[in-house]
PDB file of N, CA and C in Angstrom:
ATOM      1  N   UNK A   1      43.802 -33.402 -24.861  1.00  0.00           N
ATOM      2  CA  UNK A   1      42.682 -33.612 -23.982  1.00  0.00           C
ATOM      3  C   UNK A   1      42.592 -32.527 -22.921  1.00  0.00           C
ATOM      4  N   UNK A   2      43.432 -32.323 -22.276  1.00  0.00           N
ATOM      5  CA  UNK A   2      43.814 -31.269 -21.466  1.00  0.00           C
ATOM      6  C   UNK A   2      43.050 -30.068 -21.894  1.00  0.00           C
ATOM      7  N   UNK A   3      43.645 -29.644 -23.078  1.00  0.00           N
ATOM      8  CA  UNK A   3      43.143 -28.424 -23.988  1.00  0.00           C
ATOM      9  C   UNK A   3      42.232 -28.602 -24.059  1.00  0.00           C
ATOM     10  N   UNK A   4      40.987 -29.548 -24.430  1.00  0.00           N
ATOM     11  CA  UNK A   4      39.411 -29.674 -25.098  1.00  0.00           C
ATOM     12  C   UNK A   4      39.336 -29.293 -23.122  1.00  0.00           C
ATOM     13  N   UNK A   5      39.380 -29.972 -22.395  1.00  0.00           N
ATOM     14  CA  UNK A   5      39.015 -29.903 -20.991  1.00  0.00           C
ATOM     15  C   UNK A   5      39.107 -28.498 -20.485  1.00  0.00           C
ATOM     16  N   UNK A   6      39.978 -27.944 -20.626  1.00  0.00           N
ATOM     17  CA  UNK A   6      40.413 -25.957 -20.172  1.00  0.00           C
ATOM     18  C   UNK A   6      39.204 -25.516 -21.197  1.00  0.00           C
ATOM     19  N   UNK A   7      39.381 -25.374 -22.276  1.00  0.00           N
ATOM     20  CA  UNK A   7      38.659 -24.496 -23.057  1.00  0.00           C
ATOM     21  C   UNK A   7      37.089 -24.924 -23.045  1.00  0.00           C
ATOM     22  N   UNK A   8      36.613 -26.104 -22.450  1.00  0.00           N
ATOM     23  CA  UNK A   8      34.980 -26.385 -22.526  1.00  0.00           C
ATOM     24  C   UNK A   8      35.038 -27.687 -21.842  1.00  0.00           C
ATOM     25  N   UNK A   9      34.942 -26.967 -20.202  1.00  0.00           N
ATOM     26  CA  UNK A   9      34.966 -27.968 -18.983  1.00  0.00           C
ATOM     27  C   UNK A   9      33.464 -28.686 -19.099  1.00  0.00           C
ATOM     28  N   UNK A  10      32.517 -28.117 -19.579  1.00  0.00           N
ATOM     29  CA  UNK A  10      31.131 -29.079 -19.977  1.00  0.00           C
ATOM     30  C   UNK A  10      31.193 -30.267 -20.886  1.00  0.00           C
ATOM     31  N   UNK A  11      32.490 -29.964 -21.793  1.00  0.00           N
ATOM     32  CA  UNK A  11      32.355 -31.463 -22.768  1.00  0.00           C
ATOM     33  C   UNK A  11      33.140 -32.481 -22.128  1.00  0.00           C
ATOM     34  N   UNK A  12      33.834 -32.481 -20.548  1.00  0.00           N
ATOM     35  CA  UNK A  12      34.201 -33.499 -19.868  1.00  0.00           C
ATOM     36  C   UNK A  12      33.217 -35.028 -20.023  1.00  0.00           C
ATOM     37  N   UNK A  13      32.232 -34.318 -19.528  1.00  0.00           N
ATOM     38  CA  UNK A  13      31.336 -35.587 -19.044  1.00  0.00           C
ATOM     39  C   UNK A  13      30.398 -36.140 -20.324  1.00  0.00           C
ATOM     40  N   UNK A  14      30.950 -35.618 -21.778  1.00  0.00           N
ATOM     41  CA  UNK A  14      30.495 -36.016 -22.805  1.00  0.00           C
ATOM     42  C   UNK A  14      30.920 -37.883 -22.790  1.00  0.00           C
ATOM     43  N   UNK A  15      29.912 -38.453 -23.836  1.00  0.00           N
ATOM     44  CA  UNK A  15      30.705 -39.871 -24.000  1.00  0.00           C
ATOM     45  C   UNK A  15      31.722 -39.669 -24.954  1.00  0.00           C
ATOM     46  N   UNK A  16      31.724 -38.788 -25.768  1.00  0.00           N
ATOM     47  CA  UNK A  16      33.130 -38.727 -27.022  1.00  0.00           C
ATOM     48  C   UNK A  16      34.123 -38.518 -26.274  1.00  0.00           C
ATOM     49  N   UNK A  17      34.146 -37.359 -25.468  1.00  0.00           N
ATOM     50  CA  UNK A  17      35.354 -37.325 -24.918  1.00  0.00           C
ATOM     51  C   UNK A  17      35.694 -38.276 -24.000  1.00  0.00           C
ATOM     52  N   UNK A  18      34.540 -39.408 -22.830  1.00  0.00           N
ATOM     53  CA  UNK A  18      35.021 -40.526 -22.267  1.00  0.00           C
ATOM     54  C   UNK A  18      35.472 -41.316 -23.438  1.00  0.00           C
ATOM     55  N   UNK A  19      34.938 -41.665 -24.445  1.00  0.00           N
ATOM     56  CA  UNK A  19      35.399 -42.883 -25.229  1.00  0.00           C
ATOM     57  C   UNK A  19      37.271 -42.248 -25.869  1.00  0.00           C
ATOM     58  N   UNK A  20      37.516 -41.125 -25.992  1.00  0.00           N
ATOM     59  CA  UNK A  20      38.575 -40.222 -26.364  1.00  0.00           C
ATOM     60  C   UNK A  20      39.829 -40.718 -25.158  1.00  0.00           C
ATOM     61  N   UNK A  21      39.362 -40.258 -24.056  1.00  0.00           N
ATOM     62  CA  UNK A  21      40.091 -40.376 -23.025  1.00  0.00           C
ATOM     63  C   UNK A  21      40.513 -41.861 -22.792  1.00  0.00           C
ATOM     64  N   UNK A  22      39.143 -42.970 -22.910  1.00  0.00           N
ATOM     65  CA  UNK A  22      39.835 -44.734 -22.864  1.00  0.00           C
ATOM     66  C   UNK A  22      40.369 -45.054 -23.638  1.00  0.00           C
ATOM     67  N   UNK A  23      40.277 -44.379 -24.701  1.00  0.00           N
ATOM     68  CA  UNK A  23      41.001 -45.151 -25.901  1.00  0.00           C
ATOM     69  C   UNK A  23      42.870 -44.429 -26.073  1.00  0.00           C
ATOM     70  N   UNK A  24      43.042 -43.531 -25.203  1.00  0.00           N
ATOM     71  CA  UNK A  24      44.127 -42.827 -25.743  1.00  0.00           C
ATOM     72  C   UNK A  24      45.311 -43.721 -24.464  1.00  0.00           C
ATOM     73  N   UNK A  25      44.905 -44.541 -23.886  1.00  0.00           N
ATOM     74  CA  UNK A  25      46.209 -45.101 -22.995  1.00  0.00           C
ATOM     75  C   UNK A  25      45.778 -47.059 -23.918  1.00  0.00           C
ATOM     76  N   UNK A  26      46.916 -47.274 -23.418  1.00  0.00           N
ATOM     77  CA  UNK A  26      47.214 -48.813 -23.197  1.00  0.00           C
ATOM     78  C   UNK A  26      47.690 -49.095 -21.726  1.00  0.00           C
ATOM     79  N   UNK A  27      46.966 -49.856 -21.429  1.00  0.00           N
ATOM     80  CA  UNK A  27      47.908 -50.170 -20.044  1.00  0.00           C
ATOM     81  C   UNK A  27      48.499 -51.525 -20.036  1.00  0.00           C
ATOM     82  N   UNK A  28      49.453 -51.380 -19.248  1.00  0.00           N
ATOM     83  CA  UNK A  28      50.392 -52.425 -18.774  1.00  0.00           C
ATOM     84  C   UNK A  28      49.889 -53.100 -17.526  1.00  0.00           C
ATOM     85  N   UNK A  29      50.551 -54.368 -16.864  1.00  0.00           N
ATOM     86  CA  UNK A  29      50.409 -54.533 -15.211  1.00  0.00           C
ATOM     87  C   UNK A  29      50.572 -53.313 -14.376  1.00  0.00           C
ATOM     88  N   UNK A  30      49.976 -52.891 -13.527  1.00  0.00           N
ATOM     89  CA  UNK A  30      49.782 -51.670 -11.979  1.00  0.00           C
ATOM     90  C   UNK A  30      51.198 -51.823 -11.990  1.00  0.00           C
ATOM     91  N   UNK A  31      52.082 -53.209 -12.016  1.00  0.00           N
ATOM     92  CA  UNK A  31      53.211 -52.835 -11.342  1.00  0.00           C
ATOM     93  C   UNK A  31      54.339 -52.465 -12.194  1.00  0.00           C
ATOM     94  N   UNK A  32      53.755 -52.553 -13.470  1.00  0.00           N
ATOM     95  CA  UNK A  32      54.643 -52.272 -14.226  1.00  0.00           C
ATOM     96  C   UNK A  32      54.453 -50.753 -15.309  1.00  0.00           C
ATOM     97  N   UNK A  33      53.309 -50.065 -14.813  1.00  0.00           N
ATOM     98  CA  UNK A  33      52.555 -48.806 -15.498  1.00  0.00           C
ATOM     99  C   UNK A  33      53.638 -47.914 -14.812  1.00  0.00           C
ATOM    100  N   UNK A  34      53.503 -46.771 -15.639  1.00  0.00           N
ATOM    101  CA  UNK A  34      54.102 -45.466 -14.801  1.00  0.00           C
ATOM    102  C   UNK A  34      53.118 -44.916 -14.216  1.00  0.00           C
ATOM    103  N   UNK A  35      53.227 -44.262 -12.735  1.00  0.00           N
ATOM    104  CA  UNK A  35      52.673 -43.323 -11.741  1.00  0.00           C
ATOM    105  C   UNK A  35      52.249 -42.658 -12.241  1.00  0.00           C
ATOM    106  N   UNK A  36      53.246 -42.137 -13.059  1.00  0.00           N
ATOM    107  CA  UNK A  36      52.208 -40.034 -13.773  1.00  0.00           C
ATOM    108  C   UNK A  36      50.962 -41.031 -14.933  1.00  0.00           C
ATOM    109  N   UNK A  37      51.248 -41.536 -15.562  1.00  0.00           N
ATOM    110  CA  UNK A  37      50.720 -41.560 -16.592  1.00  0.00           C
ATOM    111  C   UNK A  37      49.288 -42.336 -15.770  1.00  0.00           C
ATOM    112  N   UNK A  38      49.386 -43.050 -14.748  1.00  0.00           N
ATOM    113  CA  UNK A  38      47.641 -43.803 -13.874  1.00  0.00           C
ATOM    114  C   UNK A  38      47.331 -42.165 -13.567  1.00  0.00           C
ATOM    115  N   UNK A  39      48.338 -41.391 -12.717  1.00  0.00           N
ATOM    116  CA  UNK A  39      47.840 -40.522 -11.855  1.00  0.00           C
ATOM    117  C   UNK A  39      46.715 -39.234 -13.109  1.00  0.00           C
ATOM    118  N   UNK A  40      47.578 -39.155 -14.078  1.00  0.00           N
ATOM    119  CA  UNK A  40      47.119 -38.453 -14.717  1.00  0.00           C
ATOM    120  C   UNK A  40      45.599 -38.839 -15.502  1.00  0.00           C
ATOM    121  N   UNK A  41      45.576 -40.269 -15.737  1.00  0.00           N
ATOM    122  CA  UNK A  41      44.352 -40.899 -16.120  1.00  0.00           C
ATOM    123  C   UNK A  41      43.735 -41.011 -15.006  1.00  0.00           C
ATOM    124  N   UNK A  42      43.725 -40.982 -13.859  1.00  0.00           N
ATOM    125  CA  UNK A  42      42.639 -40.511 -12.747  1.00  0.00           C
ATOM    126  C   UNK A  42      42.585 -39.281 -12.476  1.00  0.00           C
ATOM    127  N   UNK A  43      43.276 -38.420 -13.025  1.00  0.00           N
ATOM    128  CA  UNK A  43      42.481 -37.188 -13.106  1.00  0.00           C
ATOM    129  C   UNK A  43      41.885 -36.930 -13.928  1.00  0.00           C
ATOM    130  N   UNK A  44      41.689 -37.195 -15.082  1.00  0.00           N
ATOM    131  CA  UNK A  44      40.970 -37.123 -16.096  1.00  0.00           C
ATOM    132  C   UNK A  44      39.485 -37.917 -15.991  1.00  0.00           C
ATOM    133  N   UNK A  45      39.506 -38.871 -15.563  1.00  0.00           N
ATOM    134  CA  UNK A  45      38.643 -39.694 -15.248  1.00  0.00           C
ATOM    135  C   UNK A  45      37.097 -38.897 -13.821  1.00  0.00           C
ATOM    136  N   UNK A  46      38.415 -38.786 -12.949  1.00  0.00           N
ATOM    137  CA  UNK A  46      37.388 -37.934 -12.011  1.00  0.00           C
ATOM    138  C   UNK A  46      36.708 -36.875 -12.292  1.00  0.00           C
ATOM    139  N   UNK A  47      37.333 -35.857 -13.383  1.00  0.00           N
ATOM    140  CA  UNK A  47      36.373 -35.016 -13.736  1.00  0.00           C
ATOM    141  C   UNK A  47      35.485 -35.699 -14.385  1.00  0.00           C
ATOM    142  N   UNK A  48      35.744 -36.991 -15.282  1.00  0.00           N
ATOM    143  CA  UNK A  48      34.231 -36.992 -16.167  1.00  0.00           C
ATOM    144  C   UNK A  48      33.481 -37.827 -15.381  1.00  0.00           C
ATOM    145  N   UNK A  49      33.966 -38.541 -14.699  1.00  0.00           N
ATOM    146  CA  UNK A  49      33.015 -38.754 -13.536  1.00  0.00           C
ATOM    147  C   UNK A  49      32.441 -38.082 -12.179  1.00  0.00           C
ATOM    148  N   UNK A  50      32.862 -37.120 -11.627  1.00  0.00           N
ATOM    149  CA  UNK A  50      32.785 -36.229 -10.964  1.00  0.00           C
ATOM    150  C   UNK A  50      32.943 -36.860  -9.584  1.00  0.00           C
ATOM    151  N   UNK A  51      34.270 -37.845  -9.383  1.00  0.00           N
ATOM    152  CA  UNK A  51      34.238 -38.136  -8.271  1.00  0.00           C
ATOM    153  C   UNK A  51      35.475 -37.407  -7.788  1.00  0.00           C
ATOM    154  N   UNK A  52      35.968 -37.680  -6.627  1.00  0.00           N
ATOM    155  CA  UNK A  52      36.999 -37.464  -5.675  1.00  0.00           C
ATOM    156  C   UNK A  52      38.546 -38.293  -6.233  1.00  0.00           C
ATOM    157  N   UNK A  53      39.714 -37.109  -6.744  1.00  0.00           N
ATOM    158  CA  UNK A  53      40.491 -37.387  -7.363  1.00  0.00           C
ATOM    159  C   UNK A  53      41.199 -38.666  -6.584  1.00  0.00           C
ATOM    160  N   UNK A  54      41.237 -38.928  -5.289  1.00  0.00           N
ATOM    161  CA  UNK A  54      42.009 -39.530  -4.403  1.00  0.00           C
ATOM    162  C   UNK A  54      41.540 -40.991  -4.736  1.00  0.00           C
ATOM    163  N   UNK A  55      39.790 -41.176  -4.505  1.00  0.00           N
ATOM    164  CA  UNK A  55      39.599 -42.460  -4.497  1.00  0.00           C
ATOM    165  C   UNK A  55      39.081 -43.226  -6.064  1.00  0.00           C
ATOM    166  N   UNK A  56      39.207 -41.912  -7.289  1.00  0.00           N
ATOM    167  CA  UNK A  56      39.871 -42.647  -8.569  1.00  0.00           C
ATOM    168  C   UNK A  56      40.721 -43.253  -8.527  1.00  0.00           C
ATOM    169  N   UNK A  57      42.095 -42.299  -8.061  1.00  0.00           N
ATOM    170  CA  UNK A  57      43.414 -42.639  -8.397  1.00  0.00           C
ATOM    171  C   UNK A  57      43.318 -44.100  -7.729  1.00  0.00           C
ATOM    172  N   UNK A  58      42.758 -44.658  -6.547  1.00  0.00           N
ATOM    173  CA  UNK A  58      42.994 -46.053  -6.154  1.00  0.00           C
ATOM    174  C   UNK A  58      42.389 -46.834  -6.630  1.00  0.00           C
ATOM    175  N   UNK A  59      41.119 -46.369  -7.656  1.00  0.00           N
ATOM    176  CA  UNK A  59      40.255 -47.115  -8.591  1.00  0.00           C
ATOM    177  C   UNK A  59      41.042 -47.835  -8.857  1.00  0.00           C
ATOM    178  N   UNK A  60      41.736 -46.912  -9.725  1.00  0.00           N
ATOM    179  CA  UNK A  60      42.605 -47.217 -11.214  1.00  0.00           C
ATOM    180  C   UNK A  60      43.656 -48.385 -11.157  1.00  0.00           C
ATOM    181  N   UNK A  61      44.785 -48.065 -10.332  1.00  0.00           N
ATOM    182  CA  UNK A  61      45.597 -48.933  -9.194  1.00  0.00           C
ATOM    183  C   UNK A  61      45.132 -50.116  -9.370  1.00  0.00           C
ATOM    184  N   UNK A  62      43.821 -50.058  -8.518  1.00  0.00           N
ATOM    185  CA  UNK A  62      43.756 -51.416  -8.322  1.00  0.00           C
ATOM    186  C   UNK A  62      42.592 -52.240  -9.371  1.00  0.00           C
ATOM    187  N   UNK A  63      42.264 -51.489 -10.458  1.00  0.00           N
ATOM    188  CA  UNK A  63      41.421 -52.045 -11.489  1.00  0.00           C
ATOM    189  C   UNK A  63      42.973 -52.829 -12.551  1.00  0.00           C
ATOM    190  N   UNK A  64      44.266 -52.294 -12.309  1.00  0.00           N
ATOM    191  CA  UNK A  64      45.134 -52.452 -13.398  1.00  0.00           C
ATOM    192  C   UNK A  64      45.797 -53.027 -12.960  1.00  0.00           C
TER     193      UNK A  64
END
């Protein structure tokens, strides 16, 4: 994902690559997820949404 994202930052905000990006985690309970792995799915997320990496990352947190 990373790679499709570097090499063609326009197909972020595609739906293939959102539906790509939800489908590639499982999550667990917030309290029982790993840090990198939310932190890293809110960065991914904020680019295809084009918000502010900070108040994804607490999306996420507290959506899980």
């Amino acid at each position: 994902m990373v790679k499709r994202l570097y090499n063609n930052p326009e197909e972020v905000t595609t739906e293939s690559f959102k539906n790509t990006v939800k489908n590639s985690f499982e999550w667990t309970n917030a309290k029982r997820e790993d840090i990198f792995v939310m932190s890293f799915y809110a960065w991914l997320k904020s680019k295809m949404t084009k918000t502010p990496i900070y108040k994804t990352t607490l999306d996420v947190i507290k959506d899980n």
